[in-house]
N, C-alpha and C. Protein backbone atom coordinates (compact mmCIF):
# COMPACT_ATOMS: atom_id res chain seq x y z
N UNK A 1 0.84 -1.20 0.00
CA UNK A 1 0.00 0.00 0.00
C UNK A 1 0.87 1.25 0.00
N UNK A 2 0.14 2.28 -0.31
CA UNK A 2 1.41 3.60 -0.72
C UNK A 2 1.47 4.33 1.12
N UNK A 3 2.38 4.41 1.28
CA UNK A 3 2.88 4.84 2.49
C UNK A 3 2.81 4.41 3.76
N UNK A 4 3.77 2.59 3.52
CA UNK A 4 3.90 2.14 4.08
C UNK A 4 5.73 2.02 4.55
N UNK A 5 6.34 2.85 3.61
CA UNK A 5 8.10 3.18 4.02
C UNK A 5 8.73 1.62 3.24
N UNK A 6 8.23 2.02 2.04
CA UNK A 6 9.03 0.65 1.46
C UNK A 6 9.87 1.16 0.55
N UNK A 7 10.50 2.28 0.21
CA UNK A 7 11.72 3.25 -0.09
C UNK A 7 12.39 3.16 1.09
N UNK A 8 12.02 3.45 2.41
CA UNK A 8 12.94 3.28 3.42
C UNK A 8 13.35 2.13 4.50
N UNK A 9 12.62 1.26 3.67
CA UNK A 9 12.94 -0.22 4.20
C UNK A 9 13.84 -0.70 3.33
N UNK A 10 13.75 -0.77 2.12
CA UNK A 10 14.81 -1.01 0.76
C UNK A 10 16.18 -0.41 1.14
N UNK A 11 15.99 0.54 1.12
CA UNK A 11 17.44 1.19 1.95
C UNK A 11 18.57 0.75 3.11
N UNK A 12 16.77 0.07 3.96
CA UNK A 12 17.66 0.48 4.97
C UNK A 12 18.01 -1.42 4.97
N UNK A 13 17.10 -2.08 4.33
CA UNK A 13 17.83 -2.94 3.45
C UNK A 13 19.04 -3.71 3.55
N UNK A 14 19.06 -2.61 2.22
CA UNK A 14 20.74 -2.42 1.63
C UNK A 14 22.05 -2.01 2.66
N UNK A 15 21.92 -1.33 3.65
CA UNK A 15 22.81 -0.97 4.57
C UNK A 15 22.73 -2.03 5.13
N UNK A 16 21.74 -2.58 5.62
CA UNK A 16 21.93 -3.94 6.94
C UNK A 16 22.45 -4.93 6.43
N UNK A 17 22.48 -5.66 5.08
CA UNK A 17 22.94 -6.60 4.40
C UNK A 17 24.53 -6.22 4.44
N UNK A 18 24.99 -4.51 3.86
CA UNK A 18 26.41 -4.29 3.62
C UNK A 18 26.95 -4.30 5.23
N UNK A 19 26.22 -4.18 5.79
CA UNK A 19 26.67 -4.16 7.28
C UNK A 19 27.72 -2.78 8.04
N UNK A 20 27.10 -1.84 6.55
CA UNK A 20 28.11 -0.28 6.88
C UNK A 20 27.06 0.63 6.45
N UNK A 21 26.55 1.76 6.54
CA UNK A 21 26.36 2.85 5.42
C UNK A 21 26.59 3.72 4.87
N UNK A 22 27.17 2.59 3.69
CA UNK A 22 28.11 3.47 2.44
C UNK A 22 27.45 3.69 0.69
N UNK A 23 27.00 4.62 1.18
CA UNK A 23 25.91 5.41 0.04
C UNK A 23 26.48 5.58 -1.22
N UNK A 24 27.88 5.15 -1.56
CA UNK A 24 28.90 5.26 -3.04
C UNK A 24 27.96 3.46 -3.45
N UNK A 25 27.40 2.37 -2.18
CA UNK A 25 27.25 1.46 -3.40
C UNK A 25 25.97 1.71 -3.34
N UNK A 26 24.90 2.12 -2.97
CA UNK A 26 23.73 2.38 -3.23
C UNK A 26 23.14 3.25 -4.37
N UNK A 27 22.41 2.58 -5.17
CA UNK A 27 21.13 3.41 -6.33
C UNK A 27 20.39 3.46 -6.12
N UNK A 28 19.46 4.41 -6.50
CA UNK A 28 18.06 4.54 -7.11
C UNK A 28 17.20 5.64 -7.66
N UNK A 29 16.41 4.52 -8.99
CA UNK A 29 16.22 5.05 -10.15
C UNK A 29 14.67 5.17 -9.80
N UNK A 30 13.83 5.54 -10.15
CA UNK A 30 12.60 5.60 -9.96
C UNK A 30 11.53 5.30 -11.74
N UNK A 31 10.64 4.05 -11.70
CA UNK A 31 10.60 3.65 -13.28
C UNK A 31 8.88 4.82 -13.34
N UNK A 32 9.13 4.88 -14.54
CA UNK A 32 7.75 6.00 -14.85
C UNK A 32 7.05 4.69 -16.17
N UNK A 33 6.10 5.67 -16.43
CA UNK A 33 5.30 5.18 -17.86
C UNK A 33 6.54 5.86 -18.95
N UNK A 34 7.38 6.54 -19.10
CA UNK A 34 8.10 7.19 -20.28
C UNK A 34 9.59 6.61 -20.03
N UNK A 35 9.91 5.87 -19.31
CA UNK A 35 11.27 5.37 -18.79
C UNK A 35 11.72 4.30 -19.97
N UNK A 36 12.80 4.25 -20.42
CA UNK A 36 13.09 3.40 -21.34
C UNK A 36 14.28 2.88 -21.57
N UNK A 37 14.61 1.89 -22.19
CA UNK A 37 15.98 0.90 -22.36
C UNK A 37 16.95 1.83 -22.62
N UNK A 38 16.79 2.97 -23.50
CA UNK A 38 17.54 3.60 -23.53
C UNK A 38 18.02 4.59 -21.63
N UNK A 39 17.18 5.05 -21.26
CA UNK A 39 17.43 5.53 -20.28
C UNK A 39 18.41 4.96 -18.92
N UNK A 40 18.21 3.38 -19.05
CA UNK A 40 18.32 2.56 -18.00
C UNK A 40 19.78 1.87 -18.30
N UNK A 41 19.88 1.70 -19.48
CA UNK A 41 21.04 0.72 -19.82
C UNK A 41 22.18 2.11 -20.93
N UNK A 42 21.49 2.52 -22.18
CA UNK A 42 22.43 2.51 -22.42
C UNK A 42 21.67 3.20 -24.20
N UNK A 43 21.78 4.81 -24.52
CA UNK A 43 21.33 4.78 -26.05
C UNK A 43 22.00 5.85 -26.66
N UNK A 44 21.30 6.61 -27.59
CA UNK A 44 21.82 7.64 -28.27
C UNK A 44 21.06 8.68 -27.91
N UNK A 45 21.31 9.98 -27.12
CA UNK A 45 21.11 11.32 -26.71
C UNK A 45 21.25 12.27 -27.72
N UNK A 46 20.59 13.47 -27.83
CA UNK A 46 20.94 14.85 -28.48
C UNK A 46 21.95 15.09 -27.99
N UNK A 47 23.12 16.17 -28.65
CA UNK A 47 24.17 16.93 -27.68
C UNK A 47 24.46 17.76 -28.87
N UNK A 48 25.13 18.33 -28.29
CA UNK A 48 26.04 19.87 -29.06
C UNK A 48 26.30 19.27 -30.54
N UNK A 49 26.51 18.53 -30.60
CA UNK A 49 27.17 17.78 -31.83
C UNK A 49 26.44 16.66 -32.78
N UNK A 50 25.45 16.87 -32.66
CA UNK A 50 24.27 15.40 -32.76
C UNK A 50 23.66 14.49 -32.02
N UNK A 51 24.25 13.46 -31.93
CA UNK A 51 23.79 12.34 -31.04
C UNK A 51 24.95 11.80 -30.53
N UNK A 52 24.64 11.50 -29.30
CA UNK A 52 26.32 10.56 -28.60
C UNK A 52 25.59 9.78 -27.77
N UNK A 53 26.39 8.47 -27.97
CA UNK A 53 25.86 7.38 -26.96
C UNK A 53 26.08 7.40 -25.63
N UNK A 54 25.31 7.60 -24.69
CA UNK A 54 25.25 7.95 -23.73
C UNK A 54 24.56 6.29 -22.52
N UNK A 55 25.71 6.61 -21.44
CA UNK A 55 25.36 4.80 -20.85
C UNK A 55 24.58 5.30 -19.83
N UNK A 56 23.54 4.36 -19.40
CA UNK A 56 22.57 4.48 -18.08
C UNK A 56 22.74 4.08 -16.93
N UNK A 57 22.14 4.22 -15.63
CA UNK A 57 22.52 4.09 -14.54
C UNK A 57 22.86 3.04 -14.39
N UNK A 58 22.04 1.99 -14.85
CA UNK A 58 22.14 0.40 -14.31
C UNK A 58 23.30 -0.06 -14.87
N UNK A 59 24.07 0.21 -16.23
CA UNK A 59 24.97 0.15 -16.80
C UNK A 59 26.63 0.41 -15.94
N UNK A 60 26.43 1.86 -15.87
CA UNK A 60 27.44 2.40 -14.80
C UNK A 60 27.37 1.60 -13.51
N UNK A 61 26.58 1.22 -13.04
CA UNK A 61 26.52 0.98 -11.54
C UNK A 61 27.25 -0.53 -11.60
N UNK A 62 26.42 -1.08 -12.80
CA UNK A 62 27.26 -2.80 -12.69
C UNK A 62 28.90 -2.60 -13.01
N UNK A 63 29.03 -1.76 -14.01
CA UNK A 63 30.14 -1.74 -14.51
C UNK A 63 31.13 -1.11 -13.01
N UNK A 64 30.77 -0.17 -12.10
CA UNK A 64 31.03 0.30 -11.03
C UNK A 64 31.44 -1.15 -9.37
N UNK A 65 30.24 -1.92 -9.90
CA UNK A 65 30.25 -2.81 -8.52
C UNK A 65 31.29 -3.90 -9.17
N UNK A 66 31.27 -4.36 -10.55
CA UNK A 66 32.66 -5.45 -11.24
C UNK A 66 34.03 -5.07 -10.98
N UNK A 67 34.24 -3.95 -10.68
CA UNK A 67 35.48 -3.35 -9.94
C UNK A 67 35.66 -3.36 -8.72
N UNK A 68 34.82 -3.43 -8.06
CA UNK A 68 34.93 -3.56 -6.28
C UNK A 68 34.09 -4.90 -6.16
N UNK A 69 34.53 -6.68 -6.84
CA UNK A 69 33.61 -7.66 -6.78
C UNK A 69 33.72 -8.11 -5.21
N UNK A 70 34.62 -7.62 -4.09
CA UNK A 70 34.63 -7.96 -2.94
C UNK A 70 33.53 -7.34 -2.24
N UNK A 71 33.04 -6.51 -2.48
CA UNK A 71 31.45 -5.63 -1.78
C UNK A 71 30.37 -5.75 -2.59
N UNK A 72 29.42 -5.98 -1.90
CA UNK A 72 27.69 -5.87 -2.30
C UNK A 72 27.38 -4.11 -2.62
N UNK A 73 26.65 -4.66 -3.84
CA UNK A 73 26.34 -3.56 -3.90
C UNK A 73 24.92 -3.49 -4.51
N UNK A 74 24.02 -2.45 -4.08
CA UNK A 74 22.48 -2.08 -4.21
C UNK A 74 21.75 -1.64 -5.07
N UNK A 75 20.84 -1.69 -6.00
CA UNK A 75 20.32 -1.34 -7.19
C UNK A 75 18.25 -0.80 -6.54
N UNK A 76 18.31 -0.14 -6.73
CA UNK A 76 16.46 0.30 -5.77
C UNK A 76 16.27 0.55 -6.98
N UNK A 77 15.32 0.10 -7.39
CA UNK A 77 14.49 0.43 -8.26
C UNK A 77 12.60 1.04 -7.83
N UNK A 78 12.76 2.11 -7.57
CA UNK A 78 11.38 2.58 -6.99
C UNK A 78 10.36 2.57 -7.98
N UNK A 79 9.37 2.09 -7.57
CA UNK A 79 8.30 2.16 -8.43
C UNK A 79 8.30 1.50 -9.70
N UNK A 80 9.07 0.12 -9.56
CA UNK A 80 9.19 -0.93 -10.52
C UNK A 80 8.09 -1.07 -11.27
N UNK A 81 7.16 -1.29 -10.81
CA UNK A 81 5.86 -1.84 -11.35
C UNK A 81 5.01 -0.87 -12.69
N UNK A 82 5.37 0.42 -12.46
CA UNK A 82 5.22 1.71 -12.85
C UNK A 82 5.48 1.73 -14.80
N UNK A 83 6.98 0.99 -14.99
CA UNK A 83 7.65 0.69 -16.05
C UNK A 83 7.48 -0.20 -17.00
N UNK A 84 7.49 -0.60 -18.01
CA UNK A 84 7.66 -1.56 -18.84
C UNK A 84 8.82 -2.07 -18.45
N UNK A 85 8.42 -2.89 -17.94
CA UNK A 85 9.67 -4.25 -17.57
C UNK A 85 10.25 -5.02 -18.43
N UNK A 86 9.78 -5.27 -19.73
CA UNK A 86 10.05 -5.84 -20.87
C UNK A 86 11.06 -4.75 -21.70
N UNK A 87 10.86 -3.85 -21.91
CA UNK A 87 11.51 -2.75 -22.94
C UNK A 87 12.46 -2.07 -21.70
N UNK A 88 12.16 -1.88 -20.72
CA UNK A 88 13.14 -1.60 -19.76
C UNK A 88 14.44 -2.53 -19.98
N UNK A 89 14.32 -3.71 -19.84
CA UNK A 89 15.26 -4.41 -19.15
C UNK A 89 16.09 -5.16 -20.83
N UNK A 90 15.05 -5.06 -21.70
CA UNK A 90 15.45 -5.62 -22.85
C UNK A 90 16.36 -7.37 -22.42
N UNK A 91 17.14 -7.39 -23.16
CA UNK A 91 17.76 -8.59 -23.21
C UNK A 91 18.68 -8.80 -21.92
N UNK A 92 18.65 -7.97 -20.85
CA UNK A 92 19.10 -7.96 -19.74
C UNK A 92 18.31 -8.60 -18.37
N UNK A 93 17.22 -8.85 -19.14
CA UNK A 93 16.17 -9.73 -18.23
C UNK A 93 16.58 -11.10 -17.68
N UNK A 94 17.66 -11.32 -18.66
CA UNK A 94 18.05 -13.05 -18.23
C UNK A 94 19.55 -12.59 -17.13
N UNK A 95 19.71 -11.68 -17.98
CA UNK A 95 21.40 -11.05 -17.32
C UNK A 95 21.58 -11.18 -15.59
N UNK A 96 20.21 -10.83 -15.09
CA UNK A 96 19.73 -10.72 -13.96
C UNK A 96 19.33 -12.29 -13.22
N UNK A 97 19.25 -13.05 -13.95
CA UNK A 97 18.75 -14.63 -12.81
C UNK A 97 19.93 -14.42 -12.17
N UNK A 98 20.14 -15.48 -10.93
CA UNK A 98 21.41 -15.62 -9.73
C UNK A 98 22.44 -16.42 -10.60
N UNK A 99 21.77 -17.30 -11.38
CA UNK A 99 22.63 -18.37 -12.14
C UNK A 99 23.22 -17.46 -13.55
N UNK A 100 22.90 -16.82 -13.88
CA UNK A 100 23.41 -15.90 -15.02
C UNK A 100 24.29 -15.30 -14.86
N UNK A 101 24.60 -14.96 -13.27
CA UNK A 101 25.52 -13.61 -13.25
C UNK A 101 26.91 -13.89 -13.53
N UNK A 102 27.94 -12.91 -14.11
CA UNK A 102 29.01 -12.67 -14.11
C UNK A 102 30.22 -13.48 -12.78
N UNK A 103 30.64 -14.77 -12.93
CA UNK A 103 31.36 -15.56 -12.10
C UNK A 103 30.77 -16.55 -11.12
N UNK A 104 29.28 -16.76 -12.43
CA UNK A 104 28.56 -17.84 -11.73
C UNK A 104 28.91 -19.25 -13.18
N UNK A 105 28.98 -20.25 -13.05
CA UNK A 105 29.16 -21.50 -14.01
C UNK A 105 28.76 -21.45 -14.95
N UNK A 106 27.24 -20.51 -15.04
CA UNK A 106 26.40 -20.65 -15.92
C UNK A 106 26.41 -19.14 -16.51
N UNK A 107 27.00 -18.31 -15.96
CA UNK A 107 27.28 -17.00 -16.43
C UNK A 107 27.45 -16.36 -17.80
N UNK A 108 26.95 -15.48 -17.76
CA UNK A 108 26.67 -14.92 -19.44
C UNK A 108 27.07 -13.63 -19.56
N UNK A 109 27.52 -13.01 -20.84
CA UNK A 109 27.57 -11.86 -21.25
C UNK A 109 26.96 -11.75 -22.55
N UNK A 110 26.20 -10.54 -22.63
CA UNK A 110 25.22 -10.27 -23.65
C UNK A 110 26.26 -9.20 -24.93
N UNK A 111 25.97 -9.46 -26.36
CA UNK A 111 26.48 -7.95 -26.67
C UNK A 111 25.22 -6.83 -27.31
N UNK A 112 25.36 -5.88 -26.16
CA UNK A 112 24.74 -4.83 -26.08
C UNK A 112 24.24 -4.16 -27.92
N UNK A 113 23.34 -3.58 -28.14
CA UNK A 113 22.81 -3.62 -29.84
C UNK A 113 23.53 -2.19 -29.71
N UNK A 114 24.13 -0.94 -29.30
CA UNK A 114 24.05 -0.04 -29.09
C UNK A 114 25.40 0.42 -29.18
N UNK A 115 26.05 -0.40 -28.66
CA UNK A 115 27.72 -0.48 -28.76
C UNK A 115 28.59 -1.57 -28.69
N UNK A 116 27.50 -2.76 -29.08
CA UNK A 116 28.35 -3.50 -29.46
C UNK A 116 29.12 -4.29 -28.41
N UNK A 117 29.29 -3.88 -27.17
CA UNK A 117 30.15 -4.24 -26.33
C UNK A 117 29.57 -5.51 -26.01
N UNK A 118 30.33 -6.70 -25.47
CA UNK A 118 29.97 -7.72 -24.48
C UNK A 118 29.38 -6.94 -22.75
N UNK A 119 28.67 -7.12 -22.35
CA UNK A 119 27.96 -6.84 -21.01
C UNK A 119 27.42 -8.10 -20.26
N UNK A 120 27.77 -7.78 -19.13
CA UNK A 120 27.24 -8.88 -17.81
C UNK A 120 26.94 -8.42 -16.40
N UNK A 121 25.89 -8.76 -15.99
CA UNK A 121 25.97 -8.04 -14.69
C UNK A 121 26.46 -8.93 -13.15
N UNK A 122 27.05 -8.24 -12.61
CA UNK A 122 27.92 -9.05 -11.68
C UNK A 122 27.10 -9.67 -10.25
N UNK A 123 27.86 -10.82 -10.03
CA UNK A 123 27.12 -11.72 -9.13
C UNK A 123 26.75 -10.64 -7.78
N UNK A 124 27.54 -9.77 -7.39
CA UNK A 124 27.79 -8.98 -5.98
C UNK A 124 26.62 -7.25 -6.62
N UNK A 125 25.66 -7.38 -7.21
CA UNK A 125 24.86 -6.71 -7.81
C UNK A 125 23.32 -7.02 -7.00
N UNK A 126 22.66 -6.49 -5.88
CA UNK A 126 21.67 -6.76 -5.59
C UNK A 126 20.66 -5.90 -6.46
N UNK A 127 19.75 -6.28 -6.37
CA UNK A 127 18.11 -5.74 -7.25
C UNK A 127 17.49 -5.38 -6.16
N UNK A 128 16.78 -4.27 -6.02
CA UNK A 128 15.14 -4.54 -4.74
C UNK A 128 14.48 -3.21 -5.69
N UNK A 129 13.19 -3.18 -5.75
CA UNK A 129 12.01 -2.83 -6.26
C UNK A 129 11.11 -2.29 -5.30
N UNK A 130 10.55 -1.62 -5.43
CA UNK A 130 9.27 -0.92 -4.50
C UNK A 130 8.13 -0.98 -6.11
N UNK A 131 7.23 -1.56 -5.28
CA UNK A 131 5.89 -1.16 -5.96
C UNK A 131 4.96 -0.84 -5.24
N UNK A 132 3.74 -0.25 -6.07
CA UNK A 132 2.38 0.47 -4.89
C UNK A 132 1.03 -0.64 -6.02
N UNK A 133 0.95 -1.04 -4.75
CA UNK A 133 -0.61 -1.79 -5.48
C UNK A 133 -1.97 -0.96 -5.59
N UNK A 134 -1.47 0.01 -5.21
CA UNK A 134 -3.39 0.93 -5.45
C UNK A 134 -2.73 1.44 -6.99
N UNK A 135 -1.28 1.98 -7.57
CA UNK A 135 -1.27 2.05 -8.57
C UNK A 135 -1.71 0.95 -10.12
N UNK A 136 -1.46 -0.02 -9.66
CA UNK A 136 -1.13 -0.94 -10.30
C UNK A 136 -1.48 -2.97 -9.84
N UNK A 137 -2.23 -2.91 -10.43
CA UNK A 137 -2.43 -4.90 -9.31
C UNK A 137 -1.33 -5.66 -9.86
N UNK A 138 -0.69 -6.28 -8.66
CA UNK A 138 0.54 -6.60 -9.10
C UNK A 138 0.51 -8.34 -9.86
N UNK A 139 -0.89 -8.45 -10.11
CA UNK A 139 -1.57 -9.34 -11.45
C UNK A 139 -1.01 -9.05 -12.64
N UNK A 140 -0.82 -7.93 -13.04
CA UNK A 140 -0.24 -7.41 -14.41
C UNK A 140 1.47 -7.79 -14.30
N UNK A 141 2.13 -7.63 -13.25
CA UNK A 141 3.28 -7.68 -13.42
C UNK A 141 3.92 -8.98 -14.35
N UNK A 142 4.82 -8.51 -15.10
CA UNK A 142 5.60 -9.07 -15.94
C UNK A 142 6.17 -10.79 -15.68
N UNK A 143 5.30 -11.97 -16.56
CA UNK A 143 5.76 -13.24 -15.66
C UNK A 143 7.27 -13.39 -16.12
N UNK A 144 8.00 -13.10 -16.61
CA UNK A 144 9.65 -13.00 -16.24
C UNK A 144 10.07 -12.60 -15.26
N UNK A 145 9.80 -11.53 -15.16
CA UNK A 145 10.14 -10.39 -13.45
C UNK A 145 9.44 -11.55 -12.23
N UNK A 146 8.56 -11.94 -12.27
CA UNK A 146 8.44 -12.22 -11.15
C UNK A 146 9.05 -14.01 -10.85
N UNK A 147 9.52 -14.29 -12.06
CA UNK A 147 10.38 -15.20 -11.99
C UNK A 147 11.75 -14.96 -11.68
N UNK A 148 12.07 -13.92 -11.42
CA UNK A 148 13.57 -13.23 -11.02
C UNK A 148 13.24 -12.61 -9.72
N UNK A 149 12.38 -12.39 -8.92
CA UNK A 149 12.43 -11.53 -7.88
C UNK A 149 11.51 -12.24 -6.37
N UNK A 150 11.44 -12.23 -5.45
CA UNK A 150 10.89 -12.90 -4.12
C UNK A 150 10.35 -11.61 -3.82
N UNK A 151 9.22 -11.48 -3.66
CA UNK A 151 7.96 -10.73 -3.29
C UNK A 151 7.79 -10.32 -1.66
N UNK A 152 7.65 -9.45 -1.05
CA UNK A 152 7.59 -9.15 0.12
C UNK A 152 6.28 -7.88 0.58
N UNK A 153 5.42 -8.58 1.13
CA UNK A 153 4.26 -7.44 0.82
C UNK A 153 4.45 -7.02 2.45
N UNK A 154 4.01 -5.28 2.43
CA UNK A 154 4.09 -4.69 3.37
C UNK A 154 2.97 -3.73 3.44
N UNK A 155 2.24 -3.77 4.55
CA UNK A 155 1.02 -3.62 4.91
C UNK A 155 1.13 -2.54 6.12
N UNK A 156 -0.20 -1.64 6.10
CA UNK A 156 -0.02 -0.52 6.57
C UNK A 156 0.22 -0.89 8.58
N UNK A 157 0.89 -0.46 9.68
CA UNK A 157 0.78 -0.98 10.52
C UNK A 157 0.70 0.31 11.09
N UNK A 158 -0.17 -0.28 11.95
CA UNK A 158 -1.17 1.07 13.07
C UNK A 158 -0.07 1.11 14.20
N UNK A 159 0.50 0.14 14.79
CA UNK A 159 1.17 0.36 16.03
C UNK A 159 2.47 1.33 15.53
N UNK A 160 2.96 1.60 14.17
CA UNK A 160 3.71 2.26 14.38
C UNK A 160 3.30 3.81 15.46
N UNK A 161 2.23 4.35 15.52
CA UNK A 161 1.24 5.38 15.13
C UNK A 161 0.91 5.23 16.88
N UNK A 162 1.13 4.08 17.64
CA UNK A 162 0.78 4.20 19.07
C UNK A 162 1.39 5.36 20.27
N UNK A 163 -0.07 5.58 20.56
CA UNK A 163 0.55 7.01 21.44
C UNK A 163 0.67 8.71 20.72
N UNK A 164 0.48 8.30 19.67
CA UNK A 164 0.15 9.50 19.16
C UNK A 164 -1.44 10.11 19.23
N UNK A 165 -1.62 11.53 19.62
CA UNK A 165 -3.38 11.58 19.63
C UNK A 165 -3.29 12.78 19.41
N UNK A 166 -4.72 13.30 18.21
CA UNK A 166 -4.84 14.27 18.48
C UNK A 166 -6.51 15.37 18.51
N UNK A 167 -6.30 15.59 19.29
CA UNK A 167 -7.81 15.92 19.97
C UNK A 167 -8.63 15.04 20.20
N UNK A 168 -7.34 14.45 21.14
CA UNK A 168 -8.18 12.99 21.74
C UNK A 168 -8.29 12.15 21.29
N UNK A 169 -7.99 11.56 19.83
CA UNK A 169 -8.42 10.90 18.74
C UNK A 169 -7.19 9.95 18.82
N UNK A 170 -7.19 9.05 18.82
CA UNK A 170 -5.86 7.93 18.79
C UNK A 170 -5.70 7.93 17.07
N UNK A 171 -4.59 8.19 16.67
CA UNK A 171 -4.70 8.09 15.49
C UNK A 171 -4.77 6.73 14.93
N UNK A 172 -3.79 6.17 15.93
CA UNK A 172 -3.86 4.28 15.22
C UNK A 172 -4.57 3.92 15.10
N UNK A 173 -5.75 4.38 16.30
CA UNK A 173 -7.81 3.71 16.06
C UNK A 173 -7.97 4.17 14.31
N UNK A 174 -7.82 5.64 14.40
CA UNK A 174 -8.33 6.16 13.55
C UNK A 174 -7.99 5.29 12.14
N UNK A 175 -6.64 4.97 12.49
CA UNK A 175 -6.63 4.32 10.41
C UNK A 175 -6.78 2.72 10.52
N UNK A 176 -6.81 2.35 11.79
CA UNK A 176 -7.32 0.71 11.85
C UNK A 176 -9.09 1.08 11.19
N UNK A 177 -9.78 1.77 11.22
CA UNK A 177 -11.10 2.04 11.14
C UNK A 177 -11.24 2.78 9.52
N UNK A 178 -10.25 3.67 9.35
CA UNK A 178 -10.21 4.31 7.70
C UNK A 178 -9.71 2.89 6.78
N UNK A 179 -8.84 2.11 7.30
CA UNK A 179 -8.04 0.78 5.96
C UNK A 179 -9.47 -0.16 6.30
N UNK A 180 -10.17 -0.46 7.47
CA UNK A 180 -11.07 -1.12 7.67
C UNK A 180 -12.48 -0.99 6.92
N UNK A 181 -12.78 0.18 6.31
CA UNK A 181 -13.96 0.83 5.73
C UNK A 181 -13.57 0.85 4.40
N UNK A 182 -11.80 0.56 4.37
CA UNK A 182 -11.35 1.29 2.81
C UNK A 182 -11.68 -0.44 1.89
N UNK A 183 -11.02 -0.71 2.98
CA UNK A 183 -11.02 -2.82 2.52
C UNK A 183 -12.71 -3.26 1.79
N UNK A 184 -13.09 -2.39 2.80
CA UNK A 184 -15.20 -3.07 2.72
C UNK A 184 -15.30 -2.71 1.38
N UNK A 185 -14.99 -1.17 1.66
CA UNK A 185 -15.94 -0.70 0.50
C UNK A 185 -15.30 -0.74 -0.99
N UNK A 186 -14.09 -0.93 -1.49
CA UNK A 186 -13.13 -0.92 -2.03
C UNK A 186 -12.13 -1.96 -2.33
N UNK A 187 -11.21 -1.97 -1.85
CA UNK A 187 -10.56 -3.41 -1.66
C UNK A 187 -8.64 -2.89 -1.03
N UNK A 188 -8.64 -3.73 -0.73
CA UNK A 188 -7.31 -3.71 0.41
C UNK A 188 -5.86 -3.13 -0.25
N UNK A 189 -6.07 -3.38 -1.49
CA UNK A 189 -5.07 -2.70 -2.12
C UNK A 189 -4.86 -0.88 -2.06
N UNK A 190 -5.97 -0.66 -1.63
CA UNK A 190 -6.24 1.07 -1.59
C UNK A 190 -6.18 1.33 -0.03
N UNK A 191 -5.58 0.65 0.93
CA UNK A 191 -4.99 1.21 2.06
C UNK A 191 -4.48 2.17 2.49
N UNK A 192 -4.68 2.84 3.36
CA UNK A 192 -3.18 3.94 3.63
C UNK A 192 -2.40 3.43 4.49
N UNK A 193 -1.30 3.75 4.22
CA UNK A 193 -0.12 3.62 4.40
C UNK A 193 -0.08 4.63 5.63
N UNK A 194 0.67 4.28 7.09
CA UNK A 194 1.00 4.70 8.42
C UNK A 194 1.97 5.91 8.52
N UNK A 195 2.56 5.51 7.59
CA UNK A 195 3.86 7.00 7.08
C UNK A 195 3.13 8.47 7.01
N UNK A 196 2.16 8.47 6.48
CA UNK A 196 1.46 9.63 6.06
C UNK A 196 1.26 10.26 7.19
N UNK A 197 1.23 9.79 8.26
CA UNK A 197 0.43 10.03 9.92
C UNK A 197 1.86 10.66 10.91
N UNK A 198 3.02 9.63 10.42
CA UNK A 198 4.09 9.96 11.67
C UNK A 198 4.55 11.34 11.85
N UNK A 199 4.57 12.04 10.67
CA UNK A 199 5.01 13.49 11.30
C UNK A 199 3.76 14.36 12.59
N UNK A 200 2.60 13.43 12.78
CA UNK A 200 2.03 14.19 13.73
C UNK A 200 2.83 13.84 15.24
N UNK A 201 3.38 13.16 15.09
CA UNK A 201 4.20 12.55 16.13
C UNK A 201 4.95 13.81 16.84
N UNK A 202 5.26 14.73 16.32
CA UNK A 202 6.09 15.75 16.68
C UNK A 202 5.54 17.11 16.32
N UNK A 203 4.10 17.22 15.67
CA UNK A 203 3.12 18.31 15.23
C UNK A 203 2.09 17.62 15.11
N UNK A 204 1.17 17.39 16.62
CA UNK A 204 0.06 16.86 16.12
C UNK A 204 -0.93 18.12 15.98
């Protein structure tokens, strides 16, 4: 549900796994409806001079973590679900299984249509995704993607919200009773999210 802190769970994630927080190996890209292969991996841009091939984040970042293969390093992709996962990821969709990666047995390198180069993405390369299900039912999602990824649903929780009140009003009652009416009348995917509430914590 949307504002349930699953940008800041992804994060915080990624730090607890590296067991430091060091923000040089951490990304994130955020996918839209206009986001594209070119954007992500790797295409041809306008510039002063015409067009120049210009490489994308996910590109840089692998090519970035294959140089340091002794550290993990983090890839957030916010609002995965948002994107064409197919034209996003293009032929990099397989690049991504555990068994594919770069210094695994079964390991592969692709050559890129764009420059030609051989490309692989490296075993020490984590993925994590945020999606919002009131945008999107995560029914539609891409059956490749979800053959590459372990699903973790996170649901709005009232006790974060305990002890907070205002004009008397417990707020945690309050959205156990708003997601409770939202579920009836609607369906559970259109929750709110507990995040929205915590800054009364300190301005109620």
């Amino acid at each position: 549900a949307p504002g349930v802190g699953k940008t800041f769970a992804a994060k915080r994630l990624a730090y607890s796994m590296m067991g430091v927080k060091d923000s040089s190996r951490v990304m994130m890209v955020q996918f839209h409806q206009s986001y594209s292969y070119e954007d992500f991996i790797m295409g041809f841009r306008p510039a002063s001079t015409g067009f120049e091939l210009k490489k994308g984040p996910f590109y840089n970042f692998c090519k970035k973590a294959e140089m340091d293969i002794e550290n993990d390093y983090f890839f957030i992709i916010d609002e995965i679900n948002r994107g064409n996962i197919s034209k996003i990821f293009g032929e990099l969709i397989t690049l991504i299984e555990p068994s594919k990666r770069i210094e695994q047995p079964e390991g592969m390198r692709v050559k890129l249509p764009y420059s030609q180069q051989l490309f692989g993405v490296p075993d020490n390369v984590y993925i994590l995704g945020t999606m919002n299900t009131a945008d999107r039912s995560i029914a539609t999602i891409d059956t490749a993607l979800r053959r590459r990824f372990r699903f973790n649903e996170m649901l709005p929780d009232a006790n974060v919200l305990n002890g907070i009140n205002v004009n008397n009003i417990s707020v945690s009652e309050m959205l156990i009773r708003m997601n409770e009416r939202i579920s009836f009348l609607y369906d559970r995917e259109h929750t709110i999210g507990h995040a929205y509430f915590i800054p009364l914590r300190n301005n109620p």
